[in-house]
Protein backbone atom coordinates (compact mmCIF):
# COMPACT_ATOMS: atom_id res chain seq x y z
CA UNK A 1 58.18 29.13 -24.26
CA UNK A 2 61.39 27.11 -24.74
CA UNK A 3 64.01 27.07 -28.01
CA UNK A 4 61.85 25.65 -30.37
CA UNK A 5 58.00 25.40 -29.15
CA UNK A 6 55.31 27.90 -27.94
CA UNK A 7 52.46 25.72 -25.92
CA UNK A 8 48.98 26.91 -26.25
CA UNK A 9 45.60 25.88 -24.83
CA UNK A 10 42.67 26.47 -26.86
CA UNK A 11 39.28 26.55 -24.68
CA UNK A 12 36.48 24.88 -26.13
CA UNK A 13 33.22 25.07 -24.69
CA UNK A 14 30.96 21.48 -25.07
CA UNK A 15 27.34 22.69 -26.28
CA UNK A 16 25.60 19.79 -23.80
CA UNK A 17 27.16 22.19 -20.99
CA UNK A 18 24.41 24.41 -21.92
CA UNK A 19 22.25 23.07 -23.88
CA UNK A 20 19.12 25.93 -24.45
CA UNK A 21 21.51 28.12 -25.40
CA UNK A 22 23.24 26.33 -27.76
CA UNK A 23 19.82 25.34 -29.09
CA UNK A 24 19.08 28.62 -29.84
CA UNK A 25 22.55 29.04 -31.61
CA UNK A 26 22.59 26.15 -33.89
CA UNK A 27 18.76 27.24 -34.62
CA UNK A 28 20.63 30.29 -36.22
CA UNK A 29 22.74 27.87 -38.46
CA UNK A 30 25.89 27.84 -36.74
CA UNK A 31 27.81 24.80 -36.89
CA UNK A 32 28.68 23.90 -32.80
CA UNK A 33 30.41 20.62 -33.80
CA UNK A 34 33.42 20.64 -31.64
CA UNK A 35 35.50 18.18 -34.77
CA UNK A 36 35.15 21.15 -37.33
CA UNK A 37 35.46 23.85 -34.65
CA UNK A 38 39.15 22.07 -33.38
CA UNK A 39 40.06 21.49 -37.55
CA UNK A 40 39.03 25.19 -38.70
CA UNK A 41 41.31 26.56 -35.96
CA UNK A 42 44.40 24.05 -36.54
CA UNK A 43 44.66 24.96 -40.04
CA UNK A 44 44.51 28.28 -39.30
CA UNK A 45 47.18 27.91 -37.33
CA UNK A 46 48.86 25.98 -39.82
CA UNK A 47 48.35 29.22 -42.28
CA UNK A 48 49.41 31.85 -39.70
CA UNK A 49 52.54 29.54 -38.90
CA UNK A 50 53.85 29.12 -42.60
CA UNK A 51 53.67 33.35 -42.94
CA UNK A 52 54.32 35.07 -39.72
CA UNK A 53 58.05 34.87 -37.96
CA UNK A 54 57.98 32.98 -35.19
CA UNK A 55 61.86 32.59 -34.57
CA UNK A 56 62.48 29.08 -34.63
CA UNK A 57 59.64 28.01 -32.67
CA UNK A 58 56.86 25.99 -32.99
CA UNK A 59 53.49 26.56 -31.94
CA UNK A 60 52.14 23.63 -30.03
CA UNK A 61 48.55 23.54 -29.42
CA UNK A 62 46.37 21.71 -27.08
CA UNK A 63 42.51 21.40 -26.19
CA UNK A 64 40.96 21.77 -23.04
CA UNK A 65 37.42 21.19 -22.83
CA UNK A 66 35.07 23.28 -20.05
CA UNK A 67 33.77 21.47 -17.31
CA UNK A 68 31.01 24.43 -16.47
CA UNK A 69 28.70 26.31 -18.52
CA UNK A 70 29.55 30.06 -19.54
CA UNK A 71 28.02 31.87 -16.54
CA UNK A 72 29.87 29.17 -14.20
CA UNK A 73 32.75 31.42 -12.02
CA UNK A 74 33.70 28.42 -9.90
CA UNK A 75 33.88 26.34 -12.72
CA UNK A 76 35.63 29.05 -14.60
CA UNK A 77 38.14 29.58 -11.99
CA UNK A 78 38.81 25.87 -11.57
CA UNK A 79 39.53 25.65 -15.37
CA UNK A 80 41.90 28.37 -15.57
CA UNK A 81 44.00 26.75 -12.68
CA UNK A 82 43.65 23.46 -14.46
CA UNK A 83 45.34 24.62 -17.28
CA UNK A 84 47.82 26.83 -15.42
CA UNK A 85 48.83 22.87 -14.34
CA UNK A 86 49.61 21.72 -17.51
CA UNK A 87 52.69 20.15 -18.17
CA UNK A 88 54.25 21.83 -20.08
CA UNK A 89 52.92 25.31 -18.51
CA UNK A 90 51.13 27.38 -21.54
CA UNK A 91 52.08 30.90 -22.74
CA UNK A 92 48.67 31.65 -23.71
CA UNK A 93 45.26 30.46 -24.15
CA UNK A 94 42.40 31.15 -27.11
CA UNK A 95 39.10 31.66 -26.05
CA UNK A 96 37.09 31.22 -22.39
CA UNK A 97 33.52 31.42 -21.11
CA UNK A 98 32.19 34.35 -22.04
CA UNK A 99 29.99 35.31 -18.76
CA UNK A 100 33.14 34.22 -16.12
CA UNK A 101 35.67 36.76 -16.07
CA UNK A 102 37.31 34.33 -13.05
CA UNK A 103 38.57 32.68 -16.25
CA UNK A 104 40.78 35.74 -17.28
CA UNK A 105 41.74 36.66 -13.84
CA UNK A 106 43.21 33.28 -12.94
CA UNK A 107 44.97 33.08 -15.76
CA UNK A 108 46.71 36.45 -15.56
CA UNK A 109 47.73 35.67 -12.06
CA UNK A 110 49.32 32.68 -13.18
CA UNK A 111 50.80 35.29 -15.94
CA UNK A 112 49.07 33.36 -18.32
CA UNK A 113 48.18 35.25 -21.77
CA UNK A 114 44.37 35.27 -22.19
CA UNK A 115 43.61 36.07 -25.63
CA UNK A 116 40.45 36.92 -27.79
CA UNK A 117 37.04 35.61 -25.89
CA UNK A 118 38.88 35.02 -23.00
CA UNK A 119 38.51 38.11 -22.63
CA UNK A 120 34.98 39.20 -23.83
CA UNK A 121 33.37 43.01 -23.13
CA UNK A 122 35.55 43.41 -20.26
CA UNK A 123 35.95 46.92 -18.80
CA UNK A 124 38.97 48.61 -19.37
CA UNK A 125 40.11 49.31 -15.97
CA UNK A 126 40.17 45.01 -15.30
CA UNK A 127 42.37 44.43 -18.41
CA UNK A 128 44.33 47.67 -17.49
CA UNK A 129 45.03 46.10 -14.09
CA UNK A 130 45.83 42.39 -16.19
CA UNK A 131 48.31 43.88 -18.01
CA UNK A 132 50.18 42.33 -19.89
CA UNK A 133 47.65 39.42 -20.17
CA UNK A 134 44.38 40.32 -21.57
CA UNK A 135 43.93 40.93 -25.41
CA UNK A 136 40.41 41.31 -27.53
CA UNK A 137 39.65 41.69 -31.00
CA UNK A 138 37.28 44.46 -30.39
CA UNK A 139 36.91 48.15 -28.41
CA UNK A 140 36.42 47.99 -25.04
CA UNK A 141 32.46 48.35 -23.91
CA UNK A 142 33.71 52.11 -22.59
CA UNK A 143 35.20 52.95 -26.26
CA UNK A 144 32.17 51.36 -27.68
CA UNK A 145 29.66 53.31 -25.70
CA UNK A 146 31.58 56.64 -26.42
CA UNK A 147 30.84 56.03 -29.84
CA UNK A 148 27.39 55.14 -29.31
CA UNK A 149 26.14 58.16 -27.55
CA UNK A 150 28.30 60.11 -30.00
CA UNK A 151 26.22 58.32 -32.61
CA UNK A 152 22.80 59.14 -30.92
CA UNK A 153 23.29 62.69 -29.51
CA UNK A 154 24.46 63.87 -32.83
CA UNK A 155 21.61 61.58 -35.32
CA UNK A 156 18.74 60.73 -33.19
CA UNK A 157 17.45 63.31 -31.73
CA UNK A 158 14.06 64.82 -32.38
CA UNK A 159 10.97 62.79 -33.18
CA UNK A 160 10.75 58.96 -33.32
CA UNK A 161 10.62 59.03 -37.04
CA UNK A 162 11.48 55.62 -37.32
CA UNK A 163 9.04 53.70 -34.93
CA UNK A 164 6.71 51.26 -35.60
CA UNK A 165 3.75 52.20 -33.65
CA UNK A 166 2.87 55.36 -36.12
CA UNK A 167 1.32 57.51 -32.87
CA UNK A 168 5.07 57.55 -31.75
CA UNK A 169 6.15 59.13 -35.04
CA UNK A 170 5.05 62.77 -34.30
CA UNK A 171 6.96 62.64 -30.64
CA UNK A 172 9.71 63.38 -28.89
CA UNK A 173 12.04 61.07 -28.38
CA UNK A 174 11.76 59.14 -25.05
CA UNK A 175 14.68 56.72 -24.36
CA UNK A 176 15.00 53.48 -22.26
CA UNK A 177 18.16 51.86 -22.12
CA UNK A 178 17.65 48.14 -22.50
CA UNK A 179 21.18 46.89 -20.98
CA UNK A 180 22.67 43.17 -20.10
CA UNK A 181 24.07 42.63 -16.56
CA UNK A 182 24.74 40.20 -14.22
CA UNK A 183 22.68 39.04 -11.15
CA UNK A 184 26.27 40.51 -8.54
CA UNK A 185 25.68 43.81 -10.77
CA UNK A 186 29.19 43.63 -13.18
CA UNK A 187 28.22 45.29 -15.31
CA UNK A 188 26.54 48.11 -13.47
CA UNK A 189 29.75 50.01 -14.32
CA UNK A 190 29.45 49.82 -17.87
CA UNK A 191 25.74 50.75 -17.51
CA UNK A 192 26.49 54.17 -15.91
CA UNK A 193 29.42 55.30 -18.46
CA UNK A 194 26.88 54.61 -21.17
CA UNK A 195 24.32 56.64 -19.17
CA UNK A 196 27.03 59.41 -18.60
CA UNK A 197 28.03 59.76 -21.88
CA UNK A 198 24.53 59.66 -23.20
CA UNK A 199 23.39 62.90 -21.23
CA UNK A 200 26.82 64.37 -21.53
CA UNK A 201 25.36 64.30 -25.45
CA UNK A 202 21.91 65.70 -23.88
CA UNK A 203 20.14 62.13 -24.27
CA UNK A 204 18.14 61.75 -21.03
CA UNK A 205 16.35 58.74 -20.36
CA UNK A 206 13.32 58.77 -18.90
CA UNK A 207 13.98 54.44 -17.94
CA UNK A 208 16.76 52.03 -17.49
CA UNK A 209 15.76 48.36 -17.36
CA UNK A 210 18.64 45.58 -16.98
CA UNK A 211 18.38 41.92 -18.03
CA UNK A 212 20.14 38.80 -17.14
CA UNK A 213 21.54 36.13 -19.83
CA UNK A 214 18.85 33.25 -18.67
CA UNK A 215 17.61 31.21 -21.56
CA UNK A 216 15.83 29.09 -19.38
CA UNK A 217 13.80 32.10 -18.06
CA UNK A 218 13.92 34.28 -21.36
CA UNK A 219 10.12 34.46 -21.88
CA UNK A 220 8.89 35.45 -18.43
CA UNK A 221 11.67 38.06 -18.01
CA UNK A 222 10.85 39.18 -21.37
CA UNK A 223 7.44 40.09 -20.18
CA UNK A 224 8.51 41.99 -17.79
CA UNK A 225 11.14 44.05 -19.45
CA UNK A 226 8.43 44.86 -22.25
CA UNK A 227 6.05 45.69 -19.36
CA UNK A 228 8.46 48.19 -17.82
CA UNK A 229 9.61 50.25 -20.74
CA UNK A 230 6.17 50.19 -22.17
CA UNK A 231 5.13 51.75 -18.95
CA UNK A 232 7.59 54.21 -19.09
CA UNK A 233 6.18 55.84 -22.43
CA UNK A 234 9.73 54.56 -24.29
CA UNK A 235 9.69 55.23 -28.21
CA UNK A 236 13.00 54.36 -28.50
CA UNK A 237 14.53 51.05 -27.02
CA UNK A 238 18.66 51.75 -26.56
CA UNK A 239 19.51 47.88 -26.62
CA UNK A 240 23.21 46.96 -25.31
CA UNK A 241 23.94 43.47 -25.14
CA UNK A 242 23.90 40.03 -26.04
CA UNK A 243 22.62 38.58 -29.54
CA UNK A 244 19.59 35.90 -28.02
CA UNK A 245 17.83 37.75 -25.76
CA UNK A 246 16.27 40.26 -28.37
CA UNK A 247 14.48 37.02 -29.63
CA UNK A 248 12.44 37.03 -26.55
CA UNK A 249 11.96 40.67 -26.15
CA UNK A 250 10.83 41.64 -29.95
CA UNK A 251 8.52 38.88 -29.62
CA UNK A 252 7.26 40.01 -26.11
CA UNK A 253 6.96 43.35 -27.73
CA UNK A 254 4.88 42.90 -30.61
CA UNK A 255 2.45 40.10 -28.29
CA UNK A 256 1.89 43.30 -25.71
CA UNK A 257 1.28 45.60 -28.80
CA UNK A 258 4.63 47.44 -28.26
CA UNK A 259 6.38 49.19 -31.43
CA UNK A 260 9.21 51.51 -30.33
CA UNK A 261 12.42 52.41 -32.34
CA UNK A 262 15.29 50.06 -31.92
CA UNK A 263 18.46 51.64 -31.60
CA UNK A 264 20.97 49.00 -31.16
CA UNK A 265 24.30 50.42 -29.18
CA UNK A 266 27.44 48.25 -28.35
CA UNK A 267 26.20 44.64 -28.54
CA UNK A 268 27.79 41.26 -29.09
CA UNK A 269 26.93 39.79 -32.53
CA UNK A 270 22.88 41.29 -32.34
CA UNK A 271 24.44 43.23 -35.61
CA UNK A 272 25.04 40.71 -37.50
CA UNK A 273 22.56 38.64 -39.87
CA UNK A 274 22.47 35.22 -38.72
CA UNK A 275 20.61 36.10 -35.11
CA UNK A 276 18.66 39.01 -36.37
CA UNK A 277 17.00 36.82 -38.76
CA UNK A 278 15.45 35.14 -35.09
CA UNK A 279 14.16 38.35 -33.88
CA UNK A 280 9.90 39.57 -34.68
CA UNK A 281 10.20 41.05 -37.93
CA UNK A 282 7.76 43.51 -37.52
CA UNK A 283 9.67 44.83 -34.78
CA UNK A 284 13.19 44.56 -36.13
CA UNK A 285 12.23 46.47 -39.07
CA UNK A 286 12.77 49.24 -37.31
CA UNK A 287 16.10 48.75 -36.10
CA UNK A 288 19.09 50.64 -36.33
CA UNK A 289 22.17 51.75 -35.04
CA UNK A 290 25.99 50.79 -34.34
CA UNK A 291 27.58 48.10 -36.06
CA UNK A 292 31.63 47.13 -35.05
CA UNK A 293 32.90 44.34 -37.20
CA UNK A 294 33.50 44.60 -40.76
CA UNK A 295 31.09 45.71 -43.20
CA UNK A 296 29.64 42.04 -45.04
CA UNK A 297 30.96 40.90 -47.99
CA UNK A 298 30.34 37.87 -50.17
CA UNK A 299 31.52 34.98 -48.29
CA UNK A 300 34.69 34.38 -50.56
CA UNK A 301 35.79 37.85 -49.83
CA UNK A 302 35.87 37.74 -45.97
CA UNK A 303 39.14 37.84 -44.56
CA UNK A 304 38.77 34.77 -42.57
CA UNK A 305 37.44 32.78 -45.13
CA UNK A 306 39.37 33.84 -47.81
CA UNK A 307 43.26 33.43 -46.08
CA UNK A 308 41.40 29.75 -45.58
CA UNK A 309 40.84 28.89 -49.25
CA UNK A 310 44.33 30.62 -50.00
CA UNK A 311 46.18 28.44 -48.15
CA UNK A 312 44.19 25.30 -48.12
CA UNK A 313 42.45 25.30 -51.49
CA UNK A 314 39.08 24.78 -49.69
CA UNK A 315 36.57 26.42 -47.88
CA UNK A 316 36.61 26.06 -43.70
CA UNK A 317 35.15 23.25 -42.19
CA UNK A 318 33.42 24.68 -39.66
CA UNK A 319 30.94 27.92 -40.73
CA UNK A 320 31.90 29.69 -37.35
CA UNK A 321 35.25 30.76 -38.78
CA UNK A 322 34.94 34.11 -38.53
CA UNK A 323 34.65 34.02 -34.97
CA UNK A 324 37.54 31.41 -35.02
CA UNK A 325 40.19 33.55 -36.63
CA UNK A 326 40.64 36.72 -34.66
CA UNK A 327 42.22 34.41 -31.60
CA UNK A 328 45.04 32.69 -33.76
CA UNK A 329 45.20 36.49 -35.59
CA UNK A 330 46.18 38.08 -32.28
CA UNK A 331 48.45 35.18 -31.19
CA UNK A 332 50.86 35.15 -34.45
CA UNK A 333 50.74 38.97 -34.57
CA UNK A 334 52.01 39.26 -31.37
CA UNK A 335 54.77 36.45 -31.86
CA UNK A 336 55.83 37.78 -35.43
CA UNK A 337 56.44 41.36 -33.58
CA UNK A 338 57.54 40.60 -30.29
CA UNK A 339 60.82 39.24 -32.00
CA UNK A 340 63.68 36.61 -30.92
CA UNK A 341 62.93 37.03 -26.92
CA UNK A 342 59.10 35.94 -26.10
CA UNK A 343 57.79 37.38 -22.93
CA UNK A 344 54.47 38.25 -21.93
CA UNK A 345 55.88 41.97 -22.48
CA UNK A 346 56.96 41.95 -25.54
CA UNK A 347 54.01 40.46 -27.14
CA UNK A 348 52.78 43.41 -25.58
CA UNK A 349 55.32 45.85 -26.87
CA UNK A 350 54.85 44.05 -30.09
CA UNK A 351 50.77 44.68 -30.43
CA UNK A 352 51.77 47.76 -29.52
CA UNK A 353 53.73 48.36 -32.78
CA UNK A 354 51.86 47.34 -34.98
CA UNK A 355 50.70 50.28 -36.96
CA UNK A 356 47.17 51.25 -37.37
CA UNK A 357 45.48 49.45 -40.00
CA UNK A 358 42.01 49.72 -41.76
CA UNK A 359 39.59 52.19 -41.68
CA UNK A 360 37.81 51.16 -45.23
CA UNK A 361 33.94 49.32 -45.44
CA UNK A 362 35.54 45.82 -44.86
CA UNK A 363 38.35 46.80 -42.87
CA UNK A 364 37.93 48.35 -39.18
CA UNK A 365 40.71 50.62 -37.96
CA UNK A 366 42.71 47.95 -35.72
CA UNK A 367 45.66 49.66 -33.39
CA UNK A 368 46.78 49.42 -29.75
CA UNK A 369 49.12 51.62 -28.10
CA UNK A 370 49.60 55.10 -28.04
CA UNK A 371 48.39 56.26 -31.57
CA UNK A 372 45.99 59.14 -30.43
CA UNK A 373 42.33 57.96 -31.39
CA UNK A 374 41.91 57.05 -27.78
CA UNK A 375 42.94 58.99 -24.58
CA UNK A 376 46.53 57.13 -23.35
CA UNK A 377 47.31 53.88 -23.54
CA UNK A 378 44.65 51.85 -26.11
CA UNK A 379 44.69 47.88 -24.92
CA UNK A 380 42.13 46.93 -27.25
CA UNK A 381 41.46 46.36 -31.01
CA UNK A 382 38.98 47.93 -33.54
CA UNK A 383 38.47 51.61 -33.06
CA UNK A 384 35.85 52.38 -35.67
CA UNK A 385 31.54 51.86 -36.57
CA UNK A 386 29.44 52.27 -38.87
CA UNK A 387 25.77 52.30 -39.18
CA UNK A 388 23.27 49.80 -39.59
CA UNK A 389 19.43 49.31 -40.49
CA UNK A 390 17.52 46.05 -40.85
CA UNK A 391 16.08 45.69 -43.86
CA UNK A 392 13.75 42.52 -43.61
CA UNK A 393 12.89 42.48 -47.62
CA UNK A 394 16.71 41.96 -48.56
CA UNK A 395 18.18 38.75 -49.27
CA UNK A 396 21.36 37.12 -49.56
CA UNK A 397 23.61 35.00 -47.37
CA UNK A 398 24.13 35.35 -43.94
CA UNK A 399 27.78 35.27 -42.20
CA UNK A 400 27.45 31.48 -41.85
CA UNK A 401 26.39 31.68 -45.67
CA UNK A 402 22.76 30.51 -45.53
CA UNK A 403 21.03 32.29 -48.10
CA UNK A 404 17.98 33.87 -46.76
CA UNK A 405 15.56 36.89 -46.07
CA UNK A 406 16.23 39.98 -44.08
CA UNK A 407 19.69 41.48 -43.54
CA UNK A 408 21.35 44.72 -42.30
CA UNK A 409 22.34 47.36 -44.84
CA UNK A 410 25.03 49.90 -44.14
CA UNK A 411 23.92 53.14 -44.62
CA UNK A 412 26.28 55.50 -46.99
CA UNK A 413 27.56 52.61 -48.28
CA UNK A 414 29.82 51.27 -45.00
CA UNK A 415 31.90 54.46 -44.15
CA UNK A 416 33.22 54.23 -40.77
CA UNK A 417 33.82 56.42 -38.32
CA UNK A 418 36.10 57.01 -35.64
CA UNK A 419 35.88 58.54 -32.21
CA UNK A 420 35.00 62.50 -32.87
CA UNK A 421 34.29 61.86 -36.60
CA UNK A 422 30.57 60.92 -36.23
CA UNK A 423 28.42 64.07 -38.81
CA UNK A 424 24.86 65.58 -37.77
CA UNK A 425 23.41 63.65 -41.20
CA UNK A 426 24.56 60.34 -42.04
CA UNK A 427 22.90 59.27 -45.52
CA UNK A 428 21.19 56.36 -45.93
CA UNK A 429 19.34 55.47 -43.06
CA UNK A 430 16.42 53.46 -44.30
CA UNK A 431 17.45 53.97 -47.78
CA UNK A 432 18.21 50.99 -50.21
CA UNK A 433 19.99 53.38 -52.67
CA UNK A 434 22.13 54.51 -50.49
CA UNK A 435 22.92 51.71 -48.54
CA UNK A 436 24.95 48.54 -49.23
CA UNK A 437 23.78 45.04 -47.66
CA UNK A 438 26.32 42.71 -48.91
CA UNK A 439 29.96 43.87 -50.68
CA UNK A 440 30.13 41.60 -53.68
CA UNK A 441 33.59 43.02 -54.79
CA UNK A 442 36.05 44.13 -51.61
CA UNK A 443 36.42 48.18 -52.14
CA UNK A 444 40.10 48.61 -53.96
CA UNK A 445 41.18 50.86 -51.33
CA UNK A 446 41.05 47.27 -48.90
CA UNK A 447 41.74 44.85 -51.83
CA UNK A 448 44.90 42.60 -50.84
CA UNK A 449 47.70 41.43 -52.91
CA UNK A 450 47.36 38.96 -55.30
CA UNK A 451 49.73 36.08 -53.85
CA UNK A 452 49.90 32.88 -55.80
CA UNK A 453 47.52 30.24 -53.95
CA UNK A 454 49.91 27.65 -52.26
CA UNK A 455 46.87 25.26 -53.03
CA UNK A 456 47.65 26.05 -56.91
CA UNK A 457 44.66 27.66 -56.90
């Protein structure tokens, strides 16, 4: 940070680095194309820049291009000190590989900032010990299991109502908890808060069975996951995770004759439309659970998309903008309210101020600090849910705006709820009347002003 410039590094990840999964991605519809990817985020900038305060300065932003896949620590680590080498010396970087936390650690001892996926579903305790480095868009996986086991223990006891396989119907429920880690065991942590909270809310399960992200391998360790909770007598599949492997394992399900209840707990992107539309169908239909971003709404009436056409007069060019704004969000935010003197503290002390924000359909509760939804000092983002079903007859677009069949509804309509807020009946559940798939109009409570266009539109 000098008188007049703020350098940046934004981390872009090359799809040839890993190419299965990125197959699997741009399957989905999502554009990879790193051209439209580096464009869509520039202008954002561009937007951010011309109404946030940034004090004179100007933000400067580079491109640095991973020389590893996502999973790769050395590489990861090696990246990070790369850019910690860059003439100029960065404040802060957007984005990292989401499987190498090496990344994030590097670059917080070289008190670089680290901001949005950089920091993906780490725990608490290693941003708490990062401090004043790490910042996500989203809870932390602790504050997102808390909700989840507050979601089950109070809605999903009893019977398996909802299963597929109708001799499940008339039981008891019998969990498994279907859970991502790593092959050194990160995220074994994670795994047992889940697991704590869950019987502290009197769900016991009767199985745990963990996965690794392994496209490569996806179909034979499919098998066996299937295999294990299908031994175990599970009705009702607690899935925490990524948003490919359920591909593999709803497929594997219905080819070994398997139809439990999906509940889906904290999860990256398996609530959203555009991967569940890869997942067996006949398996999926019975799917339910936690949802953290926004409620959907047309296209045009997405934040992200519709600050673009705003400013710009046109719509992004790159359909992945919605996971291409929150990084720039959290950047400007935290210059705008750190004021004059720029430190890696007082963009702290500045997140910290903002106040909290949201809590409508389309609009999560966003707040960091000390603003007493969490227990002390909150270093993450959203703090809200709501509840999800898929509902494989509806149709309309998907985030990426492909119009197609099948797509999550929110049941009563998107309300959200906090910590401590979740009922003992949530209306809706499986129930088209009472349920919203797509928000046409954005509710008025979360409507925004009505700026003139600086496109003249």
């Amino acid at each position: 940070v000098t008188a007049d410039t703020i350098e940046v590094v934004a981390y872009l990840m090359p799809p040839e680095l890993d190419p299965l999964q990125a197959a699997v991605v741009s399957g989905a519809g999502a554009e990879l194309g790193l051209a439209a990817i580096k464009e869509t985020s520039e202008r954002y900038g561009e937007y951010f820049a011309a109404h946030y305060e940034t004090y004179g300065r100007k933000v400067r932003l580079r491109w640095y291009e991973a020389t590893g896949s996502s999973s790769d620590a050395a590489k990861a680590k090696a990246d990070a000190l790369a850019i910690a080498s860059m003439k100029p010396k960065p404040f802060a970087v957007l984005g990292g590989p989401s499987q190498a936390p090496e990344f994030a650690d590097q670059l917080a001892a070289e008190h670089i900032l680290c901001l949005g996926g950089c920091s993906l579903a780490t725990p608490e305790r290693f941003s708490a010990e990062r401090q004043p480095y790490l910042w996500g868009s989203g809870p932390s996986p602790e504050q997102a299991a808390t909700m989840a086991a507050e979601m089950i223990g109070k809605l999903f006891k009893g019977r398996a109502e909802h299963a597929g396989d109708p001799a499940f119907r008339s039981r008891e429920r019998v969990y498994g908890l279907l859970h991502y880690d790593t092959p050194d065991g990160r995220q074994r942590a994670l795994f047992e808060t889940f697991r704590d909270q869950l019987a502290s809310r009197g769900v016991k399960l009767a199985t745990d069975v963990e996965y690794f992200l392994d496209i490569a391998k996806a179909q034979e360790n499919a098998r066996t996951v299937i295999s294990k909770l299908k031994a175990a007598g599970v009705t009702t599949v607690i899935f925490t995770g990524d948003p490919l492997m359920p591909i593999y394992f709803t497929k594997e399900a219905t080819a070994q004759r398997y139809f439990p209840e999906w509940i889906i707990g904290p999860s990256v992107l398996a609530d959203t439309t555009v991967f569940a539309r890869q997942y067996d169908q006949r398996q999926w239909a019975h799917a339910f659970g936690l949802s953290l971003p926004a409620a959907r709404s047309a296209p045009e009436n997405g934040e992200s998309y519709r600050v673009y056409k705003w400013q710009f007069g046109e719509k992004p060019p790159s359909n992945v903008y919605s996971v291409i704004y929150p990084e720039p969000q959290i950047l400007y935010t935290g210059i705008h309210l750190a004021g004059p003197r720029l430190t890696p503290e007082t963009f702290r002390d500045g997140l910290f101020r903002y106040p909290v924000t949201g809590g409508g359909p389309t609009t999560p509760t966003v707040s960091r600090g000390r603003h007493g939804i969490w227990p002390g000092v909150d270093l993450f983002g959203s703090d809200d849910v709501t509840l999800i079903w898929w509902d494989p007859e509806a149709t309309g677009p998907s985030e990426i705006g492909d119009v197609g069949k099948g797509m999550y509804q929110y049941a009563d309509h998107g309300r959200r709820y906090r910590p401590g807020q979740w009922p003992e009946h949530v209306p809706g559940l499986f129930d088209r009347s009472r349920s919203t798939a797509l928000f046409k109009e954005i509710p008025a409570d979360s409507a925004p002003p009505d700026y003139p266009s600086p496109a003249g539109g």
